[in-house]
N, C-alpha and C. Protein backbone atom coordinates (compact mmCIF):
# COMPACT_ATOMS: atom_id res chain seq x y z
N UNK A 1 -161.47 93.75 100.41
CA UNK A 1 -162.85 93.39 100.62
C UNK A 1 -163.68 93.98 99.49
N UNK A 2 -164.76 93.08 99.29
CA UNK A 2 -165.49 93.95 97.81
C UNK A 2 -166.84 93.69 98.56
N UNK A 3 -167.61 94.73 97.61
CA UNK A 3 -168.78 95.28 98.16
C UNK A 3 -169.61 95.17 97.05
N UNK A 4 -170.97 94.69 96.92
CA UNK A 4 -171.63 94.78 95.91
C UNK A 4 -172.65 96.09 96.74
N UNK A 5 -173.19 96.08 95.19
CA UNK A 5 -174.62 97.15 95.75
C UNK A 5 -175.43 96.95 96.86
N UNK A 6 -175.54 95.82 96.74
CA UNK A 6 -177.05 95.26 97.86
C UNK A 6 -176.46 95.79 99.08
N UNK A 7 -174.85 95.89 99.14
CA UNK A 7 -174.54 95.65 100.60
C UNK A 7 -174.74 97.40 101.17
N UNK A 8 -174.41 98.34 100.26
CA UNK A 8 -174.58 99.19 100.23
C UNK A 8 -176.30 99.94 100.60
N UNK A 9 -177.03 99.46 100.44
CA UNK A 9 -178.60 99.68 100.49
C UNK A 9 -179.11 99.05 102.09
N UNK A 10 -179.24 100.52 103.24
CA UNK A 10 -179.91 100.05 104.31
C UNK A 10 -180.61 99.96 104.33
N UNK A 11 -181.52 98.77 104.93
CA UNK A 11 -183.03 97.85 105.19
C UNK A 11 -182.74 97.82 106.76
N UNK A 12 -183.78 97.12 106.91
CA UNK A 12 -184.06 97.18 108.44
C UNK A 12 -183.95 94.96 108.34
N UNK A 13 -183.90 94.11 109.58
CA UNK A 13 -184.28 92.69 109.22
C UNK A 13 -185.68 92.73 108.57
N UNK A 14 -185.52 91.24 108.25
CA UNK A 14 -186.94 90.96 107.73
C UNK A 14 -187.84 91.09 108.64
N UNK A 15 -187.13 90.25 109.92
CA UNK A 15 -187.96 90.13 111.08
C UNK A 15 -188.65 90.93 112.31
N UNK A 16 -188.41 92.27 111.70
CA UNK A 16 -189.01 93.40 112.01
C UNK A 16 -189.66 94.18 111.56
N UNK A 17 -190.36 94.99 112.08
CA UNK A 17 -191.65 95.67 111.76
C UNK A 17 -191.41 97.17 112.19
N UNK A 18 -191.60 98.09 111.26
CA UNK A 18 -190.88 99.73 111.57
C UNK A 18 -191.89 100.60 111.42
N UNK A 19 -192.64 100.89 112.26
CA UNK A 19 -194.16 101.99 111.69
C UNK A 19 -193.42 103.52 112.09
N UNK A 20 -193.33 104.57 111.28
CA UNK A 20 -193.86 106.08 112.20
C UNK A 20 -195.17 106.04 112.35
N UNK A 21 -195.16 105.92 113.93
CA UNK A 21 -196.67 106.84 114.35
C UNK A 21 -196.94 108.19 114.58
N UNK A 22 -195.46 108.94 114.36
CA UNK A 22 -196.17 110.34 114.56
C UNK A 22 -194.46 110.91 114.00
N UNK A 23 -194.26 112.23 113.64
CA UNK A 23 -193.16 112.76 113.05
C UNK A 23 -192.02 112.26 113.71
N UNK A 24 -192.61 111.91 115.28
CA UNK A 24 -191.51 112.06 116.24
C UNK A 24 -191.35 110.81 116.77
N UNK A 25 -192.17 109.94 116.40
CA UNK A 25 -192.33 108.58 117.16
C UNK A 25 -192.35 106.88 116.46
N UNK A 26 -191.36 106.25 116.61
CA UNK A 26 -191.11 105.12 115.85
C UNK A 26 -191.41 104.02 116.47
N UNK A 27 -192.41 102.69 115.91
CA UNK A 27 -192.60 101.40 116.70
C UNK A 27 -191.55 100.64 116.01
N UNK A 28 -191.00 100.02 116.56
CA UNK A 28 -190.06 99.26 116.23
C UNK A 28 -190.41 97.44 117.08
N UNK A 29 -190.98 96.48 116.05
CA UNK A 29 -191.48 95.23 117.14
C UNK A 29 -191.35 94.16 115.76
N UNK A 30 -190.67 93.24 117.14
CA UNK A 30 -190.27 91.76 116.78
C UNK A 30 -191.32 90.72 117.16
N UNK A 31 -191.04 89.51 117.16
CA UNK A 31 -191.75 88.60 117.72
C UNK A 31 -191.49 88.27 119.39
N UNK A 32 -190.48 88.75 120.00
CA UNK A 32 -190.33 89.11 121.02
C UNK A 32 -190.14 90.32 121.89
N UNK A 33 -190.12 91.44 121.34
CA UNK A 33 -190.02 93.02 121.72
C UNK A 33 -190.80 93.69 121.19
N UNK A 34 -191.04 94.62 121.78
CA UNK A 34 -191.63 96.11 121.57
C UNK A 34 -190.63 97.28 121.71
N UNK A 35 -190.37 98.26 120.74
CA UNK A 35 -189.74 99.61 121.11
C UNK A 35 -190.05 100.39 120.82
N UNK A 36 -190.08 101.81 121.59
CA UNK A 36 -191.05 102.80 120.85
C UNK A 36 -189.28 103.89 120.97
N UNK A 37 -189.48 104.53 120.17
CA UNK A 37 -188.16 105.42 119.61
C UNK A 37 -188.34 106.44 119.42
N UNK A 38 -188.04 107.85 120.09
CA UNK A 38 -188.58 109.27 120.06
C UNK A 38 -187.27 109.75 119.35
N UNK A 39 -187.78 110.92 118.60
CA UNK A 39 -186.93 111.70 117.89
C UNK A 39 -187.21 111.93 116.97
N UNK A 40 -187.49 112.91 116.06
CA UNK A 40 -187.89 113.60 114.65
C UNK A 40 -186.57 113.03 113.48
N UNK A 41 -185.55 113.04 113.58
CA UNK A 41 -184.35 112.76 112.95
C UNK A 41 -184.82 111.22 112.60
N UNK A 42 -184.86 110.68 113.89
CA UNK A 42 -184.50 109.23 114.46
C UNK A 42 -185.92 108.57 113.14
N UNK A 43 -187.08 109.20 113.03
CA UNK A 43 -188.05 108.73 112.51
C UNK A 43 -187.79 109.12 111.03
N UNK A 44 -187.65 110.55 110.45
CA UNK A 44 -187.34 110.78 109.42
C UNK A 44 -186.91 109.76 108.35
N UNK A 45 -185.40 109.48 108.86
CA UNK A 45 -184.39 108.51 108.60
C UNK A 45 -185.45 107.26 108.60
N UNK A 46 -185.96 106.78 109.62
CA UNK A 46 -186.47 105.20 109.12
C UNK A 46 -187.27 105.70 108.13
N UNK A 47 -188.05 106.25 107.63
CA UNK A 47 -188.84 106.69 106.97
C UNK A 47 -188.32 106.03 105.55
N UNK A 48 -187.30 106.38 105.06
CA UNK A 48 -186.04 106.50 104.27
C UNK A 48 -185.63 104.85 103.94
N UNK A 49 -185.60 104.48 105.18
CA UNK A 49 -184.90 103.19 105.00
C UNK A 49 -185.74 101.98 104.33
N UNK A 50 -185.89 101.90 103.27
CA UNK A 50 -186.65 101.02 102.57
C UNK A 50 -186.60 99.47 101.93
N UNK A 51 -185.16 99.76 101.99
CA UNK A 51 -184.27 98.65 101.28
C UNK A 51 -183.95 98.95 99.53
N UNK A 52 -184.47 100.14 99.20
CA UNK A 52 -184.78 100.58 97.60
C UNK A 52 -183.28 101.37 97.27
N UNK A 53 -183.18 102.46 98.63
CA UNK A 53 -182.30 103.36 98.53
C UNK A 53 -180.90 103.22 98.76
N UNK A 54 -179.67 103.66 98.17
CA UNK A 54 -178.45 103.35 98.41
C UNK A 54 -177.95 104.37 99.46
N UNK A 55 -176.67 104.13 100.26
CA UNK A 55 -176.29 104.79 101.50
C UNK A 55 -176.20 105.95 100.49
């Protein structure tokens, strides 16, 4: 199996929407859901996830 770069670089879908609202607190919403996501780690990390950065 071969791997290019891109595949390597975590993003989130297009079709989602990733805010921190607070150190500890992540919105996570689609066109059909809402999720709210607690955890300092858990938010950090999305923070991170840009689509820019490689694993």
């Amino acid at each position: 199996m071969h791997f290019s770069n891109s595949d390597l670089i975590p993003q989130f879908k297009p079709s989602l929407r990733v805010a921190a609202v607070d150190a500890d607190l992540l919105l996570v919403l689609s066109e059909r859901q809402r999720s709210v996501i607690r955890g300092r780690a858990i938010a950090q990390v999305a923070q991170m996830i840009d689509g820019a950065r490689s694993a």
